[in-house]
PDB file of N, CA and C in Angstrom:
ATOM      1  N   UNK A   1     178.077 -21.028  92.296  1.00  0.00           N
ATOM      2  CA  UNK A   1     178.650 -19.728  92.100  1.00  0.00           C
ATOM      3  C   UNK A   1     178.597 -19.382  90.613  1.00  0.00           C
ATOM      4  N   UNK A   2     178.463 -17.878  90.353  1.00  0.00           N
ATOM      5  CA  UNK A   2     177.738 -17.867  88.338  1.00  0.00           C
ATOM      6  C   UNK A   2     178.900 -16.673  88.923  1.00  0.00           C
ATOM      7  N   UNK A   3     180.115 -16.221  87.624  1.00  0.00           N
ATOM      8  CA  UNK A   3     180.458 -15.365  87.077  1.00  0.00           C
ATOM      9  C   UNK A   3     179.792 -14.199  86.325  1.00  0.00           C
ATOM     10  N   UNK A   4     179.533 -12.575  87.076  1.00  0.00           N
ATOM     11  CA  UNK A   4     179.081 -12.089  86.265  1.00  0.00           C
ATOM     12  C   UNK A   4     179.650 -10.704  85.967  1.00  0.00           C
ATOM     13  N   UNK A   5     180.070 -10.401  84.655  1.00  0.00           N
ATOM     14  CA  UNK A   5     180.566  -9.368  84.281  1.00  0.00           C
ATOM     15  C   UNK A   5     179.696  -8.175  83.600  1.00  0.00           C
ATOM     16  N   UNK A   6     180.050  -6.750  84.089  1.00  0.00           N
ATOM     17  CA  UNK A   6     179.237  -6.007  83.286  1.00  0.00           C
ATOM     18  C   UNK A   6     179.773  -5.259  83.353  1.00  0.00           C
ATOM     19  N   UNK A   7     178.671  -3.246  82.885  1.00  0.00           N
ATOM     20  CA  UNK A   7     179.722  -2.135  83.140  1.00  0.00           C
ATOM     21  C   UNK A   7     178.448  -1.315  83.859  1.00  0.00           C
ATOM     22  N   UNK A   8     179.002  -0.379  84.646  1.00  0.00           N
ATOM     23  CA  UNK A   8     177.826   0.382  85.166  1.00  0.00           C
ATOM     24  C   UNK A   8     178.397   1.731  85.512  1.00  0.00           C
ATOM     25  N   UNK A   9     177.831   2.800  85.833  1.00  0.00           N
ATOM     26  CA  UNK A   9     177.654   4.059  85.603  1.00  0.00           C
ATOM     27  C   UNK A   9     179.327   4.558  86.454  1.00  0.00           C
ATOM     28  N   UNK A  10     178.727   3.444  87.597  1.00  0.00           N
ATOM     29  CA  UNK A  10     179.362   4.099  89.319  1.00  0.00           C
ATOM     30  C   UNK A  10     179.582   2.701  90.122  1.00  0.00           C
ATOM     31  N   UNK A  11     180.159   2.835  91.366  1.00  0.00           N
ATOM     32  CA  UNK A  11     180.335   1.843  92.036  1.00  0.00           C
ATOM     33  C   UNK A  11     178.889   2.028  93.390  1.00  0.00           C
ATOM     34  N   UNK A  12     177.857   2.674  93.256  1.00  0.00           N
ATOM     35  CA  UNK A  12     176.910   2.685  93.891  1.00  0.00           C
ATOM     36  C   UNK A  12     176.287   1.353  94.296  1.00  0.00           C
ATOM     37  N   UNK A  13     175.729   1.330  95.361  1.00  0.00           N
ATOM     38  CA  UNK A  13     175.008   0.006  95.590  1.00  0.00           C
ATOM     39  C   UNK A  13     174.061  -0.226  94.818  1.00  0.00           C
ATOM     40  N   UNK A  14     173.078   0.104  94.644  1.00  0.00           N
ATOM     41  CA  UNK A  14     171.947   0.049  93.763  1.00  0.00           C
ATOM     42  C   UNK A  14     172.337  -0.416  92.505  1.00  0.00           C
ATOM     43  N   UNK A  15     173.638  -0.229  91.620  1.00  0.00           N
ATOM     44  CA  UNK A  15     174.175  -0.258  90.134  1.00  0.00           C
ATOM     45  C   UNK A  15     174.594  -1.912  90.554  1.00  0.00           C
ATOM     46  N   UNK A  16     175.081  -1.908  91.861  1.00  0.00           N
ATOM     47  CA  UNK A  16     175.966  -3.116  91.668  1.00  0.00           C
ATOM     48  C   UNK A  16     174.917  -4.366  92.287  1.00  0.00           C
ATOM     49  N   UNK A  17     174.170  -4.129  92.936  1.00  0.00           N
ATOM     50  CA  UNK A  17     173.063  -4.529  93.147  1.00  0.00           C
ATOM     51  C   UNK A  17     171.925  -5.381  91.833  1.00  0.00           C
ATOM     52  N   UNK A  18     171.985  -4.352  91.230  1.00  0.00           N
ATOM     53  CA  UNK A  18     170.915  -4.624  89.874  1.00  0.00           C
ATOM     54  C   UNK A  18     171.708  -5.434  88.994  1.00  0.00           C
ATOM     55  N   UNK A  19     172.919  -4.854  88.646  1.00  0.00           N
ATOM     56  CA  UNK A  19     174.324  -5.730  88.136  1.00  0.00           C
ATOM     57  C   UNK A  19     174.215  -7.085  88.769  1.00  0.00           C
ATOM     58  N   UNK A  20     174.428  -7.106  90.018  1.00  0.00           N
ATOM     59  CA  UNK A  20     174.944  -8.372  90.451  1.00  0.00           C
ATOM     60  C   UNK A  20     173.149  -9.705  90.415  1.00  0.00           C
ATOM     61  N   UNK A  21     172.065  -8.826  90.738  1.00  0.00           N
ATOM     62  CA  UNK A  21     171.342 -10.108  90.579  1.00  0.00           C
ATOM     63  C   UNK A  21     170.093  -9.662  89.688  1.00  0.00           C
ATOM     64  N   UNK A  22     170.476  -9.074  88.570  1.00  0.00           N
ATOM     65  CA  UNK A  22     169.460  -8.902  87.448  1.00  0.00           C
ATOM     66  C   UNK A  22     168.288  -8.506  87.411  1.00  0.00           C
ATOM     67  N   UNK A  23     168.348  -7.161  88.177  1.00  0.00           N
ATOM     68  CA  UNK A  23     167.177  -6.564  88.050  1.00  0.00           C
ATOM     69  C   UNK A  23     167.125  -5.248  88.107  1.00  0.00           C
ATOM     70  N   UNK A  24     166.648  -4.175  87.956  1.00  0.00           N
ATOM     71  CA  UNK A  24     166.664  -2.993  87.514  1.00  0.00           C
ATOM     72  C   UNK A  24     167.387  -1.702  88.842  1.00  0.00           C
ATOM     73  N   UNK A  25     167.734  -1.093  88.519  1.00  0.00           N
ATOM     74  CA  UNK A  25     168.577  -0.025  89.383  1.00  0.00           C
ATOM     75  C   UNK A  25     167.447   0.911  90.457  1.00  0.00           C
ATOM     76  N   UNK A  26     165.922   0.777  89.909  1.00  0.00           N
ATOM     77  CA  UNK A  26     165.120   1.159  90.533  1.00  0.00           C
ATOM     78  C   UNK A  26     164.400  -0.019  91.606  1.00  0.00           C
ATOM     79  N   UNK A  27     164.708  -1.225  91.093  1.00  0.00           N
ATOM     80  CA  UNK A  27     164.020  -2.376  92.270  1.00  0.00           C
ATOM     81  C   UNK A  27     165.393  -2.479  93.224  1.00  0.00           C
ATOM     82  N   UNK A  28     166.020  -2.802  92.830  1.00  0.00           N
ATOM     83  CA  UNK A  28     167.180  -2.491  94.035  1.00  0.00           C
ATOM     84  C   UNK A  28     167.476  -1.489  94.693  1.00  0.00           C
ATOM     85  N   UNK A  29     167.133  -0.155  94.301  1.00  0.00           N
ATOM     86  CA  UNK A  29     166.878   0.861  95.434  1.00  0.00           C
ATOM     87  C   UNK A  29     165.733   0.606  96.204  1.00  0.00           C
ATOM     88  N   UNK A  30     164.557  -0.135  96.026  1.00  0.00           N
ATOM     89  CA  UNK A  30     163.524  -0.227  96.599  1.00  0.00           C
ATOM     90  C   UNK A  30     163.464  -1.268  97.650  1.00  0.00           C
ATOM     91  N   UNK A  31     164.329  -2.091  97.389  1.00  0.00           N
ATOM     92  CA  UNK A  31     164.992  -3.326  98.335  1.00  0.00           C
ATOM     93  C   UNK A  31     166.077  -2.522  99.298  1.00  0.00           C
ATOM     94  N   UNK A  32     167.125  -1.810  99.086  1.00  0.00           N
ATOM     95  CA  UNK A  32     167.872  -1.369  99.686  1.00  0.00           C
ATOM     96  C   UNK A  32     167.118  -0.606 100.928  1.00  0.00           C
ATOM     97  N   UNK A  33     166.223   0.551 100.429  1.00  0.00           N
ATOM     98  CA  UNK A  33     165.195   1.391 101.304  1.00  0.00           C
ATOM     99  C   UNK A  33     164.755   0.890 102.068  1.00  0.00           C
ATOM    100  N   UNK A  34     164.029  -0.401 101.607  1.00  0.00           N
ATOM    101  CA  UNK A  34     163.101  -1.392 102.650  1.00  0.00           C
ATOM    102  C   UNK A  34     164.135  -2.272 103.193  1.00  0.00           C
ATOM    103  N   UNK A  35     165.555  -2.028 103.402  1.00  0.00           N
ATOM    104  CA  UNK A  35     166.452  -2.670 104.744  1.00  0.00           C
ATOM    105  C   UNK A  35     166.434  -4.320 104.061  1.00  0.00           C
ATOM    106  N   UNK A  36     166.161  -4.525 102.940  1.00  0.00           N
ATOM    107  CA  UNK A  36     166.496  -6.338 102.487  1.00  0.00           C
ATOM    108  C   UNK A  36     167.910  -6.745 101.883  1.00  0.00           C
ATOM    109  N   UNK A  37     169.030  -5.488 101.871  1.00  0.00           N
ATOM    110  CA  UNK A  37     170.202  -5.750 101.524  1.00  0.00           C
ATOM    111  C   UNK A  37     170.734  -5.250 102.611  1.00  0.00           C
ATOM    112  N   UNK A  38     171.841  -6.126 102.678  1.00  0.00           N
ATOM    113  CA  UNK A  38     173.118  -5.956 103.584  1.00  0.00           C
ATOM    114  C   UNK A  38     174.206  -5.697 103.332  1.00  0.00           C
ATOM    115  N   UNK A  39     175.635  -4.952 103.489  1.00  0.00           N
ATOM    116  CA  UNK A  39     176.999  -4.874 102.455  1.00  0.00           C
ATOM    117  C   UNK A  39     177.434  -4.957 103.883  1.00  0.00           C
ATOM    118  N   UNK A  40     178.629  -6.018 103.472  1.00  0.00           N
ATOM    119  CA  UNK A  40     179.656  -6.597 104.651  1.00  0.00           C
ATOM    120  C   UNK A  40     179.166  -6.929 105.879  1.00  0.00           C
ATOM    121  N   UNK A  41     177.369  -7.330 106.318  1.00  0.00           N
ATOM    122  CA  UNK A  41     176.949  -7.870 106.969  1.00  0.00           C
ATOM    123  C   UNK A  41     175.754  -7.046 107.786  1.00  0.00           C
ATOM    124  N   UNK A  42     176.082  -5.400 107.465  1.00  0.00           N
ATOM    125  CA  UNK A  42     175.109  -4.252 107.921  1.00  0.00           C
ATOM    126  C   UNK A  42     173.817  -4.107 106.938  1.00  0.00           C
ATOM    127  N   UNK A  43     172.775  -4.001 107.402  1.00  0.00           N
ATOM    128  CA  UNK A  43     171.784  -3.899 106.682  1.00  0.00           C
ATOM    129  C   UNK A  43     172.385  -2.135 106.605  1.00  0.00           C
ATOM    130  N   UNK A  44     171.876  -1.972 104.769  1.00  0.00           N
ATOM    131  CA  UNK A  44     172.109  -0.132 104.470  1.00  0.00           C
ATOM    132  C   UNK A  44     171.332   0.139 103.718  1.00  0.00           C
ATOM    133  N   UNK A  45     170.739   1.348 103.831  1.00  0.00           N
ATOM    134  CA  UNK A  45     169.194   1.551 103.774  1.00  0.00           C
ATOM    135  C   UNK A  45     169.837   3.082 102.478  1.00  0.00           C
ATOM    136  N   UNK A  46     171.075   3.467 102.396  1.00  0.00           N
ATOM    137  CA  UNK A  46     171.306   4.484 101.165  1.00  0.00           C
ATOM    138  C   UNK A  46     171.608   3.858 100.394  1.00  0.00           C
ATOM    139  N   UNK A  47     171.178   3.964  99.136  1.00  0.00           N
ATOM    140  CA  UNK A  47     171.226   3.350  97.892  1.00  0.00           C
ATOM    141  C   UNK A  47     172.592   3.916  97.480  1.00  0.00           C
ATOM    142  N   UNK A  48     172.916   5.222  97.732  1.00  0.00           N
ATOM    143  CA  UNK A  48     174.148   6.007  96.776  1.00  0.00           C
ATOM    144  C   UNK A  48     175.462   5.338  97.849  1.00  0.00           C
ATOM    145  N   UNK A  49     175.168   4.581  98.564  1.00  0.00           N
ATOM    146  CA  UNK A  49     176.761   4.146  99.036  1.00  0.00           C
ATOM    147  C   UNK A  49     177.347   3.227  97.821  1.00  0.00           C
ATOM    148  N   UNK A  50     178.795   3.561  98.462  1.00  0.00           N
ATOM    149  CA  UNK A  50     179.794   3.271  97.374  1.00  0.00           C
ATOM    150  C   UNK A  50     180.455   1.686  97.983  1.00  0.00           C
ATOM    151  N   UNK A  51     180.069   0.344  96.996  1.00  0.00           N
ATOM    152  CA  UNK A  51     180.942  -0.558  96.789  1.00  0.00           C
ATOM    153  C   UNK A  51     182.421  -0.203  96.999  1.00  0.00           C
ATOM    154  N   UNK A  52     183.132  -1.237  97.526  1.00  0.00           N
ATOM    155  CA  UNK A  52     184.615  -1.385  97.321  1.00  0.00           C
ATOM    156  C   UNK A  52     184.841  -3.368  97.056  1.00  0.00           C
ATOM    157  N   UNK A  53     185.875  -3.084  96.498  1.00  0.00           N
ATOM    158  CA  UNK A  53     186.494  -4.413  95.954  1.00  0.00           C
ATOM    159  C   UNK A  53     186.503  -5.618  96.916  1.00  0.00           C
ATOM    160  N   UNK A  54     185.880  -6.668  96.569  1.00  0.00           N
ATOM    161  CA  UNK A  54     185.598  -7.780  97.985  1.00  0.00           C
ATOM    162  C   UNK A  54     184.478  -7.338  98.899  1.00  0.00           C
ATOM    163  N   UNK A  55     183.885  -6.616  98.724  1.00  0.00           N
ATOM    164  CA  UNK A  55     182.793  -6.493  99.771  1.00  0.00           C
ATOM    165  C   UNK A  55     181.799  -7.373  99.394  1.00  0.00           C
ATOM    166  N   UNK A  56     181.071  -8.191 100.548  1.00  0.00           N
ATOM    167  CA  UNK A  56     179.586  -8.808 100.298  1.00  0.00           C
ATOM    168  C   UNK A  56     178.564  -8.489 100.425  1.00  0.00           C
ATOM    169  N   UNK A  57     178.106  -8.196  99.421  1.00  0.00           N
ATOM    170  CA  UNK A  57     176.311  -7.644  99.152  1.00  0.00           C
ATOM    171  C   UNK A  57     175.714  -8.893  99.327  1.00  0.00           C
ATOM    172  N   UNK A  58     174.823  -8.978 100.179  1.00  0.00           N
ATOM    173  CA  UNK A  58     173.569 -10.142 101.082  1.00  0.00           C
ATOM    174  C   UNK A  58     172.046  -8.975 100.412  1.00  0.00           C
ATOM    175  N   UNK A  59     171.005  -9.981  99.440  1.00  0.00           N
ATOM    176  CA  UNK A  59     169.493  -9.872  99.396  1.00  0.00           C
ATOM    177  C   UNK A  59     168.762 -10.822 100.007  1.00  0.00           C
ATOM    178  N   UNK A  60     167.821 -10.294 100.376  1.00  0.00           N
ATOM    179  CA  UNK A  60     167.316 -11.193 101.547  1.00  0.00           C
ATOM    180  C   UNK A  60     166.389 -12.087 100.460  1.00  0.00           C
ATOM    181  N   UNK A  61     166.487 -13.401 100.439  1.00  0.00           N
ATOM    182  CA  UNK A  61     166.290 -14.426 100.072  1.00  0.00           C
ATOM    183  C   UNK A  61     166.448 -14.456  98.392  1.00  0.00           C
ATOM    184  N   UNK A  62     168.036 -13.977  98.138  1.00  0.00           N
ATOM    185  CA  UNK A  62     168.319 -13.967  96.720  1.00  0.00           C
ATOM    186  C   UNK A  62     169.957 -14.260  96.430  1.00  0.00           C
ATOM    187  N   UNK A  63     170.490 -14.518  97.815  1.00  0.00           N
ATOM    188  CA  UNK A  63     171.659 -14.883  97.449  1.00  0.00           C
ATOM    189  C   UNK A  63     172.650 -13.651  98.155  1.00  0.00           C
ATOM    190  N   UNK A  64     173.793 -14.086  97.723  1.00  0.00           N
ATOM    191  CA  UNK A  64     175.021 -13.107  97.906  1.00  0.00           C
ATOM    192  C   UNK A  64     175.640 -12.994  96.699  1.00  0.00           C
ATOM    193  N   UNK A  65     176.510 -12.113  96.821  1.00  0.00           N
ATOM    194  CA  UNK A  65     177.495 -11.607  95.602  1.00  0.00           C
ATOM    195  C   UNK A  65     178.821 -10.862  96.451  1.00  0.00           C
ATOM    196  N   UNK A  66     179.516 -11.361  95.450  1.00  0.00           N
ATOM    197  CA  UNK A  66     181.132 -10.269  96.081  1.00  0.00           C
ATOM    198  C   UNK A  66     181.727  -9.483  94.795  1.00  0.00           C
ATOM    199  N   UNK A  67     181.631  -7.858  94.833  1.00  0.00           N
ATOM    200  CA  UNK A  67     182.436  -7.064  93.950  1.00  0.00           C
ATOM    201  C   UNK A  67     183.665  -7.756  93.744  1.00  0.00           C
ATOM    202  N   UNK A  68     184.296  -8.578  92.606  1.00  0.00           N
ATOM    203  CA  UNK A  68     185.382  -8.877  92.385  1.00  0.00           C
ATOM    204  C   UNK A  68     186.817  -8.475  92.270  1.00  0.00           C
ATOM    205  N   UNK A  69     185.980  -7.456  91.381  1.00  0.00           N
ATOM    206  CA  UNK A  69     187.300  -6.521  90.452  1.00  0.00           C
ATOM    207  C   UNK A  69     186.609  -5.449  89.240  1.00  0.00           C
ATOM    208  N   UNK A  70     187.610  -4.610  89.437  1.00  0.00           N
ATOM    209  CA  UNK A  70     187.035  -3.331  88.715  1.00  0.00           C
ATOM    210  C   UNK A  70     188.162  -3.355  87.636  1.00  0.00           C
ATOM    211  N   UNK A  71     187.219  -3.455  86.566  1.00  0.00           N
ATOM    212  CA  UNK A  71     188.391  -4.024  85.226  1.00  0.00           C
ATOM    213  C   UNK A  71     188.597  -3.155  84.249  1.00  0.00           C
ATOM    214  N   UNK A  72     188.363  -1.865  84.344  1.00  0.00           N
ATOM    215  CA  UNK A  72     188.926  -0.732  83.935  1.00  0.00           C
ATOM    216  C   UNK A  72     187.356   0.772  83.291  1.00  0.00           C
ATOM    217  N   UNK A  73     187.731   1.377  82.521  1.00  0.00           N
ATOM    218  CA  UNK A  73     186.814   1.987  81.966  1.00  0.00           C
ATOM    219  C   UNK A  73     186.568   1.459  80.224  1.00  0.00           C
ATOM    220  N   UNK A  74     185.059   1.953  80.107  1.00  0.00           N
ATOM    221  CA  UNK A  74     185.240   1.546  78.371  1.00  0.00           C
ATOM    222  C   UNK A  74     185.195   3.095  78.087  1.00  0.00           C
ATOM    223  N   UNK A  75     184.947   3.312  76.441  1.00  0.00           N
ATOM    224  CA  UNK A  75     185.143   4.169  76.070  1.00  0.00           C
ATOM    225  C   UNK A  75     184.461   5.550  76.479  1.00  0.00           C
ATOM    226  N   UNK A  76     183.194   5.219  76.728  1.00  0.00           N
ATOM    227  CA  UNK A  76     181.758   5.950  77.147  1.00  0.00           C
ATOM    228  C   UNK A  76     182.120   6.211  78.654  1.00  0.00           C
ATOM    229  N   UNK A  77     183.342   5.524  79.214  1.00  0.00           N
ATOM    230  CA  UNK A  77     183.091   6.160  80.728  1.00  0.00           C
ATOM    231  C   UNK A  77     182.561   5.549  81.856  1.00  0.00           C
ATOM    232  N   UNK A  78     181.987   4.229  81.245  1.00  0.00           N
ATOM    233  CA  UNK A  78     181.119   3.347  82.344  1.00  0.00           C
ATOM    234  C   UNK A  78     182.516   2.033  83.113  1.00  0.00           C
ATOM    235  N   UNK A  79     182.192   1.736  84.271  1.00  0.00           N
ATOM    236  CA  UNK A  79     183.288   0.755  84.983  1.00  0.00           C
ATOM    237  C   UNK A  79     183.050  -0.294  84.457  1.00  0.00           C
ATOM    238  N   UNK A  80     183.835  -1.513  84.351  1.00  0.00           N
ATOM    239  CA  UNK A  80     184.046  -2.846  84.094  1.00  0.00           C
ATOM    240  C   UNK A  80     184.184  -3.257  84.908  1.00  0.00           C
ATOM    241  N   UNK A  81     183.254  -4.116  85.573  1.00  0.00           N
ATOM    242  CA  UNK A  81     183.329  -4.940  86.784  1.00  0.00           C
ATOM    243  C   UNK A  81     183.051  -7.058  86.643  1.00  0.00           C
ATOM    244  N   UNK A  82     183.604  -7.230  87.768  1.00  0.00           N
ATOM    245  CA  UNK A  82     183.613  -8.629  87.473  1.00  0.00           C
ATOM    246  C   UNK A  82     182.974  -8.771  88.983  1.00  0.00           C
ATOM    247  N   UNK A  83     181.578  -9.981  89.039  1.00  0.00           N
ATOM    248  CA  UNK A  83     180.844 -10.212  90.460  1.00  0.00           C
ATOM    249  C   UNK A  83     180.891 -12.127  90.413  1.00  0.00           C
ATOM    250  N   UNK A  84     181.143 -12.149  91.447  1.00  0.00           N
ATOM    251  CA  UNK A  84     180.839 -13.341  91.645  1.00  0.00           C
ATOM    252  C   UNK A  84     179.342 -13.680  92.619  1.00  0.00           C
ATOM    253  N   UNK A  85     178.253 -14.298  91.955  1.00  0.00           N
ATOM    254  CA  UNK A  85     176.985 -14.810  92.569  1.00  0.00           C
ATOM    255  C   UNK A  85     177.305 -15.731  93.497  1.00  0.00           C
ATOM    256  N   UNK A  86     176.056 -15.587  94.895  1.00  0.00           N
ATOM    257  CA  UNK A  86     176.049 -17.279  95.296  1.00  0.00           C
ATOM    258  C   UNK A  86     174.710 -17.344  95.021  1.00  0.00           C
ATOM    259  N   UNK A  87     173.964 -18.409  95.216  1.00  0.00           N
ATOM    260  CA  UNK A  87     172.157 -18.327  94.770  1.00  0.00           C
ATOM    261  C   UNK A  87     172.048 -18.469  96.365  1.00  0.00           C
ATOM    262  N   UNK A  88     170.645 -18.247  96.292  1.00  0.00           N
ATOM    263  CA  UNK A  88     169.895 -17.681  97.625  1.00  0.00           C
ATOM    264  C   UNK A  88     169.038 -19.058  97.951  1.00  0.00           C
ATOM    265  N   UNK A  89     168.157 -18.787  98.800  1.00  0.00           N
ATOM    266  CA  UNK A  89     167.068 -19.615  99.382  1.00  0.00           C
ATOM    267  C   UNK A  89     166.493 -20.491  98.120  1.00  0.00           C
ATOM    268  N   UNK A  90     166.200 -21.608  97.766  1.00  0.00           N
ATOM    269  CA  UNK A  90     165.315 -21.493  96.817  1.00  0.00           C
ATOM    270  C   UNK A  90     165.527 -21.563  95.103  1.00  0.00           C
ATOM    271  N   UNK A  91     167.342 -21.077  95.114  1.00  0.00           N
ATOM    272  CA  UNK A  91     167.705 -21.285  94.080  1.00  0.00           C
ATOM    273  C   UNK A  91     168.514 -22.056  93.590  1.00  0.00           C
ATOM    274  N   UNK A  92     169.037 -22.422  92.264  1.00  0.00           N
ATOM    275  CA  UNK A  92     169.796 -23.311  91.859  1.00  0.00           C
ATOM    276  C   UNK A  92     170.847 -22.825  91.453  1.00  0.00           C
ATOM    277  N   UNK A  93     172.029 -23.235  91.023  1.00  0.00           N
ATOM    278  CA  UNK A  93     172.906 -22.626  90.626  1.00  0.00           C
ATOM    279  C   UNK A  93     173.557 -22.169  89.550  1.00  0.00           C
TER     280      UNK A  93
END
């Protein structure tokens, strides 16, 4: 399990997505589209759905993650979030 903290725009899937396993807000919409993420066990194919606190985001052969906690705003307006990783198929920890 890897601790990961960041800040992002919105609580959108795609933000928390790219947030949670390091990769860009446009490849995780492209994963989402093509049905390879799951939130709370449903494959969801809209990128603009909205995270809530404890939910599990599943990539298909990249692991899971759970929205932790939403740890306030910074100055600019963006959320503070805290994710907890699991590694996927293939990975280490």
């Amino acid at each position: 399990m890897k601790e990961i903290s960041g800040t992002v725009p919105s609580l959108r899937l795609d933000t928390i997505v790219g947030t949670g396993f390091g990769m860009s807000r446009s490849r995780a919409s492209r994963y989402i589209k093509e049905g390879r993420v799951k939130l709370k066990g449903q494959v969801i194919t809209n990128a603009s759905r909205t995270v809530d606190i404890g939910d599990e985001i599943t990539v298909d052969d990249a692991g899971s993650c759970h929205l932790m906690d939403v740890l306030g705003e910074t100055k600019k307006g963006r959320i503070k979030i805290l994710i907890q990783r699991y590694p996927g198929k293939g990975e280490g920890n």
